[in-house]
Protein backbone atom coordinates (compact mmCIF):
# COMPACT_ATOMS: atom_id res chain seq x y z
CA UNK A 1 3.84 140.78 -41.78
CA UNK A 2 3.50 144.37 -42.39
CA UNK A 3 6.61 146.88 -41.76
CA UNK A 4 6.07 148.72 -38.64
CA UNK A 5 4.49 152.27 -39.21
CA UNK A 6 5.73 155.28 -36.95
CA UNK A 7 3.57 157.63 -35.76
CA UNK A 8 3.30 160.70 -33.24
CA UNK A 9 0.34 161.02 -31.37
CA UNK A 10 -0.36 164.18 -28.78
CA UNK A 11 -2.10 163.25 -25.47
CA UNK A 12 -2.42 166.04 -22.34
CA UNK A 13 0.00 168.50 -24.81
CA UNK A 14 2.66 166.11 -24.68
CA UNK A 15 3.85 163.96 -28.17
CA UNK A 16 4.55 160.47 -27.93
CA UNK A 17 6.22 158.72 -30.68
CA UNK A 18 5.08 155.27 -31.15
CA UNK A 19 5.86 152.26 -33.48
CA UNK A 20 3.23 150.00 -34.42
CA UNK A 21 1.54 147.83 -36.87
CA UNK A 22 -0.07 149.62 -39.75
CA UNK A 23 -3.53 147.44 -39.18
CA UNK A 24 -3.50 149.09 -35.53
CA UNK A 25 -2.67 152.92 -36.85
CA UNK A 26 -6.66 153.13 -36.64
CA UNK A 27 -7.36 151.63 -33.45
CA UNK A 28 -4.46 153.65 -31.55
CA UNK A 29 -5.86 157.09 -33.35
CA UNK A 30 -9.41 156.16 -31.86
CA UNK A 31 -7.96 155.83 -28.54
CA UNK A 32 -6.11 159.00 -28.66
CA UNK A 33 -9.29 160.90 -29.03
CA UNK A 34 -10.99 158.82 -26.73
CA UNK A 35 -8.32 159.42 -23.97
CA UNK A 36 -8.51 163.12 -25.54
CA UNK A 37 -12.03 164.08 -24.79
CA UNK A 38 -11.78 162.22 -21.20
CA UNK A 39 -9.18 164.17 -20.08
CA UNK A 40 -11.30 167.65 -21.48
CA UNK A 41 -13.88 166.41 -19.68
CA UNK A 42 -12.19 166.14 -16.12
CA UNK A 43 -10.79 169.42 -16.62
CA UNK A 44 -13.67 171.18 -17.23
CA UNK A 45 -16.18 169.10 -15.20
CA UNK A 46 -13.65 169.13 -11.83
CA UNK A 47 -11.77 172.30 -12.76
CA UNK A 48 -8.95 170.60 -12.66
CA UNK A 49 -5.80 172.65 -14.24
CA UNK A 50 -3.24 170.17 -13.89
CA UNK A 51 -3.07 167.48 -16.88
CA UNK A 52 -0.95 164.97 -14.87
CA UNK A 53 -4.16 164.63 -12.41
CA UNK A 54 -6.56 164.71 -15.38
CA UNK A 55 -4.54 161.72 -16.65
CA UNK A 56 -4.45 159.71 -13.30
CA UNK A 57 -8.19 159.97 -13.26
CA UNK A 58 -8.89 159.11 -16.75
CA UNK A 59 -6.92 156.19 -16.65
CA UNK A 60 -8.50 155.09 -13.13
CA UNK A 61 -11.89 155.30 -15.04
CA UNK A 62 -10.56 153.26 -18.09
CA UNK A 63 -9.29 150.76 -15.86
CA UNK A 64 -12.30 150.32 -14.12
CA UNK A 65 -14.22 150.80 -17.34
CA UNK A 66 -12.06 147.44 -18.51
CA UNK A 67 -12.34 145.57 -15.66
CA UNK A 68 -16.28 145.97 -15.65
CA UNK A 69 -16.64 144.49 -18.96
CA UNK A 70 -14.04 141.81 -18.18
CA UNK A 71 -16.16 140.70 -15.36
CA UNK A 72 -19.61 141.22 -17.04
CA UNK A 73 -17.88 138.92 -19.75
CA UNK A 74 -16.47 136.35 -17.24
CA UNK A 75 -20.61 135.98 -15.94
CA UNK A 76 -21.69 135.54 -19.49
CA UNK A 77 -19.04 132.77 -20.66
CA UNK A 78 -19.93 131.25 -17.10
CA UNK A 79 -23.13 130.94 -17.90
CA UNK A 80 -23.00 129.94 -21.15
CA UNK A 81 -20.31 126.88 -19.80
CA UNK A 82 -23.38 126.14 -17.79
CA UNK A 83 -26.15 126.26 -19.99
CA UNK A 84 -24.16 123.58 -22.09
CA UNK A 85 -22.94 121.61 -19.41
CA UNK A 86 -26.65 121.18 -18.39
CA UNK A 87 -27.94 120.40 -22.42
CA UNK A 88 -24.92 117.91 -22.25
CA UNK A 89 -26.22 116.29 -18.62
CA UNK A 90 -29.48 116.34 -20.07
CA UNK A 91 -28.14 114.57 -23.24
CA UNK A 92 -26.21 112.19 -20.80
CA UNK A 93 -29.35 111.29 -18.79
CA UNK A 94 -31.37 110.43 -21.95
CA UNK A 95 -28.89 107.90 -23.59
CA UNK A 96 -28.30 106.22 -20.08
CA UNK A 97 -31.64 105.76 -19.54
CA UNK A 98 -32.52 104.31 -23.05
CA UNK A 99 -29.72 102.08 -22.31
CA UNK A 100 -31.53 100.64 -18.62
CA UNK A 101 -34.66 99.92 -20.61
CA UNK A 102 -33.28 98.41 -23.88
């Protein structure tokens, strides 16, 4: 296991230090920005001057962002479970029926 990297990161003009695996440094820079550019664009699209709000609303949007794709995921592995439960029924049905006739 790596040794733990420290790192500050700025979000809403406020630093945050964090500790946290070296193979993640690139991931948690990525979200920075990402978090970054959604709270520039609350402020400038709602005119909204205080960064506290412009957080709250970025991270209601990320949430719901997440939970979106968790649920659009959920429906996809369900029907996947499906589609193979159905090949395997179908596989089931064959070899018992071979069996009635032999």
């Amino acid at each position: 296991m790596s040794e733990p990297l420290k790192i500050k990161v700025n979000i809403a003009n406020r630093s945050y230090p964090l500790t946290i695996d070296r193979k993640d440094e690139e991931q948690v820079r990525k979200a920075v920005v990402i978090i970054r550019q959604a709270v520039d664009r609350f402020e400038e699209k709602y005119a909204v001057s205080d960064k506290q709000d412009a957080l709250a609303m970025t991270a209601l949007q990320m949430a719901n962002q997440m939970l979106s794709k968790t649920n659009d995921d959920s429906s996809k592995d369900s029907d996947a479970v499906l589609d193979r439960l159905r090949t395997m029924e179908s596989q089931l049905d064959a070899v018992l029926s071979s069996n009635i006739e032999s």
